[in-house]
Protein backbone atom coordinates (compact mmCIF):
# COMPACT_ATOMS: atom_id res chain seq x y z
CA UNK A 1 0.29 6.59 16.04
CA UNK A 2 -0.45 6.53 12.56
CA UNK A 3 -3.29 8.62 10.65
CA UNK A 4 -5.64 7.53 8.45
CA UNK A 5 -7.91 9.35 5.43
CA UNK A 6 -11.20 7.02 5.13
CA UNK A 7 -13.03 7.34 1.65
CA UNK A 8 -16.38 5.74 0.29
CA UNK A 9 -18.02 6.39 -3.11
CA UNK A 10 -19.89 5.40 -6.00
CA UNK A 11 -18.23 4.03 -8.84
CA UNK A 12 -19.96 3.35 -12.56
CA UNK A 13 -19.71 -0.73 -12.40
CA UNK A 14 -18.55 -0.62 -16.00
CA UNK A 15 -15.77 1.54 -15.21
CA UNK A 16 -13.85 -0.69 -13.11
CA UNK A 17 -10.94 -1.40 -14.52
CA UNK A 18 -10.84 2.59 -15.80
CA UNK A 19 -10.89 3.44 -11.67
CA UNK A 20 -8.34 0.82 -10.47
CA UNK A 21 -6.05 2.47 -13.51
CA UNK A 22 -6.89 5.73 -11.96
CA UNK A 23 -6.25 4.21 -8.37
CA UNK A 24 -2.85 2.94 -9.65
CA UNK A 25 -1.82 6.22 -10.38
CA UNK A 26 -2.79 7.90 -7.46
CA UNK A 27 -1.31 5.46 -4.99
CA UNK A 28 2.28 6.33 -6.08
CA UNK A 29 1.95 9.75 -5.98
CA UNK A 30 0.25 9.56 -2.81
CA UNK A 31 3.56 7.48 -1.77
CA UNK A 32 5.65 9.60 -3.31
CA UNK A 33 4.62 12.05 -1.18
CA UNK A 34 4.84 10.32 2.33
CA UNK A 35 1.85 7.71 2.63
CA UNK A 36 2.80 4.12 3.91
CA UNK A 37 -0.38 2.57 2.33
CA UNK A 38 -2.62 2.91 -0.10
CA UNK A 39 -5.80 0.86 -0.17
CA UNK A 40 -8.98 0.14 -2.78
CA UNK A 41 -11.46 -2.22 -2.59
CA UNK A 42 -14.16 -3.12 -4.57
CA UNK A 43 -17.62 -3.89 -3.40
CA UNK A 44 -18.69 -7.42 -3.38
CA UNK A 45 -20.70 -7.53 -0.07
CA UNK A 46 -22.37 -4.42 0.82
CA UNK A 47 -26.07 -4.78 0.79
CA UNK A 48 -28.78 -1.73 1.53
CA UNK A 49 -29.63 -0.55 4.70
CA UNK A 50 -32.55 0.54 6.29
CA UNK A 51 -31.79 3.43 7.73
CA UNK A 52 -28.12 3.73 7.02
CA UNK A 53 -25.29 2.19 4.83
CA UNK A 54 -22.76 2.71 2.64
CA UNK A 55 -25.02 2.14 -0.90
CA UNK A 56 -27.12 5.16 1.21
CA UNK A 57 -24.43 7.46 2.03
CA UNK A 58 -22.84 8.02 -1.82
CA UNK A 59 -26.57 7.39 -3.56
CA UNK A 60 -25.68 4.65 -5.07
CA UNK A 61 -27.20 4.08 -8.42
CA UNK A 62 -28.09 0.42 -10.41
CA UNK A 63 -25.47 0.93 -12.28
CA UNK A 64 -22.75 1.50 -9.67
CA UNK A 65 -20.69 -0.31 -7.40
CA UNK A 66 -19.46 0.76 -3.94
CA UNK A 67 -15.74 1.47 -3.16
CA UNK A 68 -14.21 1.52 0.16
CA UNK A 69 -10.48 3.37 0.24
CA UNK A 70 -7.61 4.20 2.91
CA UNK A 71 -4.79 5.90 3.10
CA UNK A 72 -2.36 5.27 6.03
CA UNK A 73 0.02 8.18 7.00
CA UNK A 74 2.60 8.44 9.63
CA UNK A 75 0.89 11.08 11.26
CA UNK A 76 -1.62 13.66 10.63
CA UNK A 77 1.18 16.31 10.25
CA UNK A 78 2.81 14.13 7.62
CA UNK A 79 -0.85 13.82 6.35
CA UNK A 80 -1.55 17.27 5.68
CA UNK A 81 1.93 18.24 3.93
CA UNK A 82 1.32 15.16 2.05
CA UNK A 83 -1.84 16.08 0.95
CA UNK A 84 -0.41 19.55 -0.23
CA UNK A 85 2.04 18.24 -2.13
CA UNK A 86 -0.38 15.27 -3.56
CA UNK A 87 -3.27 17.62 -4.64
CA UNK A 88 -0.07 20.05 -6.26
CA UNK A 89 1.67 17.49 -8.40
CA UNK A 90 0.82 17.65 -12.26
CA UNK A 91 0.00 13.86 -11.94
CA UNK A 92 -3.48 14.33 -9.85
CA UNK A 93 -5.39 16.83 -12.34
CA UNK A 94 -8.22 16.23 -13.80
CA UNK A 95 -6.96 16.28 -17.07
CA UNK A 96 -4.03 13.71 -16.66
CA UNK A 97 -6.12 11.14 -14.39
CA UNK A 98 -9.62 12.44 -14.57
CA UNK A 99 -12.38 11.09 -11.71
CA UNK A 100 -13.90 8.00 -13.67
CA UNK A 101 -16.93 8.88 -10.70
CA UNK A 102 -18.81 11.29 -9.70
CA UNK A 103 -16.71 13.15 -7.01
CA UNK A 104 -19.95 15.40 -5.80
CA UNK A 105 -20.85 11.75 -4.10
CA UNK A 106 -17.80 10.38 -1.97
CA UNK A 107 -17.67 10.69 1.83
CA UNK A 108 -14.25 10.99 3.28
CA UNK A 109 -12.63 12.18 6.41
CA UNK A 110 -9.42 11.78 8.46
CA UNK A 111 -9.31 9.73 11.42
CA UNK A 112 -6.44 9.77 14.33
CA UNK A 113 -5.72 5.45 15.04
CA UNK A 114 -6.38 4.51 18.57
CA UNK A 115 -6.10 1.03 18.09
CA UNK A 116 -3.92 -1.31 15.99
CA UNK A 117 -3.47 -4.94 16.42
């Protein structure tokens, strides 16, 4: 079954259109380099929690909006020469397509699918 990378982090609301250029970018190097999908949403519905949610988990400022990423692999092998290759290339440095966030703040993790429908 497939594997996933899960990502969630704050993005400067006025900077949207600077992070979905970035996002652009990224996605075809990611496929490029072996991903099926690439995936980036922009918060529209994601209120505060009480004791947890997502505005919580990247300390969301005012000023920021929440954004809620995947990236579908075929498998986790795939994944992590992927990955290699992805955070090699020229393409993904800071100083060609620069973090228009602050990276100190996203949560991400890989995750093995056990269901699909």
């Amino acid at each position: 079954m497939s594997y996933v990378d899960g990502f969630v982090a704050a993005v400067p609301t006025t900077n949207r259109e600077t992070y979905k250029k970035h996002a652009e970018a990224a996605a075809r190097v990611f496929k490029e380099h072996g991903a099926l999908k690439f995936v980036e949403c922009w918060g529209d519905d994601v209120p505060d929690g009480k004791l947890t949610s997502f505005p919580m988990a990247v300390k969301r400022q005012d000023d920021e909006t929440v954004v809620f990423s995947w990236i579908i692999w075929p498998s986790r092998d795939q994944r992590n020469e992927g990955m290699k290759k992805v955070m090699a290339d020229p393409r993904m440095q800071p100083e060609t397509n620069p973090m228009p966030f602050d990276g100190k703040r996203m949560i991400y993790g890989g995750f093995e699918m056990i269901v699909e429908a």
